[in-house]
Structure formats: C-alpha cells, structure tokens
Protein backbone atom coordinates (compact mmCIF):
# COMPACT_ATOMS: atom_id res chain seq x y z
CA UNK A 1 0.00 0.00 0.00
CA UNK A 2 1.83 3.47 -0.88
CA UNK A 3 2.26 5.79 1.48
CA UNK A 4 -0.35 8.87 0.89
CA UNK A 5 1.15 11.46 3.29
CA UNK A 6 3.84 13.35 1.89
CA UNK A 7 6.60 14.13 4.15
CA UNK A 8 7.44 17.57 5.62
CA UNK A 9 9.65 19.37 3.90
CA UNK A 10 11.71 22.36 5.85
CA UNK A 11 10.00 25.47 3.96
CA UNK A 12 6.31 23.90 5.75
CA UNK A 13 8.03 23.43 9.15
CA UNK A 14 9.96 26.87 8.92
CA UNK A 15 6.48 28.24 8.16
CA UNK A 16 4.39 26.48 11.19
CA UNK A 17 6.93 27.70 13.41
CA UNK A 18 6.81 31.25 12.51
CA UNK A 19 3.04 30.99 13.07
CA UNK A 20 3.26 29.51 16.67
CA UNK A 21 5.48 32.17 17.68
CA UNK A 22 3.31 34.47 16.20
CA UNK A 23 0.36 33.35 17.91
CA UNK A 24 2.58 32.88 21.28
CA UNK A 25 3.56 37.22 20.57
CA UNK A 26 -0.53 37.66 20.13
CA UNK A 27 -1.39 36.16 23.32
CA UNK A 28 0.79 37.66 25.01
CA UNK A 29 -0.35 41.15 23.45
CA UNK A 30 -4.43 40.27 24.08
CA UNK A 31 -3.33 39.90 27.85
CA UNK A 32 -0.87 43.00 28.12
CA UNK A 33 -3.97 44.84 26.40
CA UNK A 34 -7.00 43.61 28.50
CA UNK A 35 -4.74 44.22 31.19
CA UNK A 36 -4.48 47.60 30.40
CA UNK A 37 -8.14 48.06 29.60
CA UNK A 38 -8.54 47.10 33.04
CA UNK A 39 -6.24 49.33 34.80
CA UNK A 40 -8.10 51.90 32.75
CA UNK A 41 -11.31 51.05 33.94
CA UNK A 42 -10.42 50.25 38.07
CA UNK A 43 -8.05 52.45 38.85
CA UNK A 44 -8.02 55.62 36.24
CA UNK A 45 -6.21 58.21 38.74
CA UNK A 46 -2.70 56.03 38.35
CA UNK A 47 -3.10 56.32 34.20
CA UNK A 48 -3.99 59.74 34.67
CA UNK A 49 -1.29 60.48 36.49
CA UNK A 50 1.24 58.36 34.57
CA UNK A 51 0.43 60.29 31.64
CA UNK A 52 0.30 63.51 33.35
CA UNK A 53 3.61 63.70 34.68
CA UNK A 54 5.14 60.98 31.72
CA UNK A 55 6.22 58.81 34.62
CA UNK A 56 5.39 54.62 33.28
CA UNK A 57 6.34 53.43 36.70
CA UNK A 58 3.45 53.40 38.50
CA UNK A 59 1.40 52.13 35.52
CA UNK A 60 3.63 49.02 35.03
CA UNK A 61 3.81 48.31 38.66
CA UNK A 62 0.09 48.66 38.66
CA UNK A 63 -0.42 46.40 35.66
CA UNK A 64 2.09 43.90 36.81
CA UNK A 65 -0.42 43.62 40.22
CA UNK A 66 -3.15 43.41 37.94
CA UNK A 67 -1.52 40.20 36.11
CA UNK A 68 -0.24 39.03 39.14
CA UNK A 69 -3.50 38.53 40.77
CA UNK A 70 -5.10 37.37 37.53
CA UNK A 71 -2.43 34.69 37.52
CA UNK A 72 -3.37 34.21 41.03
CA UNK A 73 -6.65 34.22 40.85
CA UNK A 74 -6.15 31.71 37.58
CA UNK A 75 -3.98 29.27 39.86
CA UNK A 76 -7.13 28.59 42.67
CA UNK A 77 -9.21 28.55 39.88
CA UNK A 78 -7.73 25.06 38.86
C-alpha cells in the first residue's frame, strides 16, 4: 500500500513555526492589552497620572499587580 502522506519538507516546518510564535507574541499582546483596559477602567487616577507627569512606573507596577492577581486568581481557579 503506498504511502499517501507526503513528508514535511523544511519550507512547511519553517512556516508552522513562525506561526506559533506568532500566535505565542498575540497572546501575550491580548493579555498585556486587557490588562491595560482594566487598569483603565479600576483604577483611572494612576493612568492619569502616569500620563500627566510621563512617569510609566506606577502604571507598570500597577499592571504587573493586575496580572499578578489574575495569575493568582487563575492558579485557585484550577
């Protein structure tokens, strides 16, 4: 019986590879952004002030909580 699946070549591997990573990069940029949207909508004095005075510090350390306790909140989930 002949085989009827044609083997991989490296162009087709090279190509699914670039799309996992680019998948893996749009993850990564839905949960950065919903994060954000989030920070936007519970605590809008620290982006107002972040982009008042040009200072990202506070709004990173305040998104990093935010992911932290989604992470969290992820782990007891399961």
């Amino acid at each position: 019986m002949p085989d009827l699946e044609r083997p991989r070549s490296e162009p087709d591997a090279g190509f699914d590879r670039l799309v996992s990573v680019a998948v893996l990069v749009g993850a990564v940029a839905a949960v950065i952004a919903g994060a954000t949207v989030w920070l936007l909508l519970s605590d809008p004095v620290t982006v107002a002030s972040a982009i008042d005075d040009g200072e990202v510090s506070p709004l990173v350390r305040q998104l990093a909580d935010v992911l932290y306790s989604a992470i969290l909140a992820l782990l007891n989930y399961l």
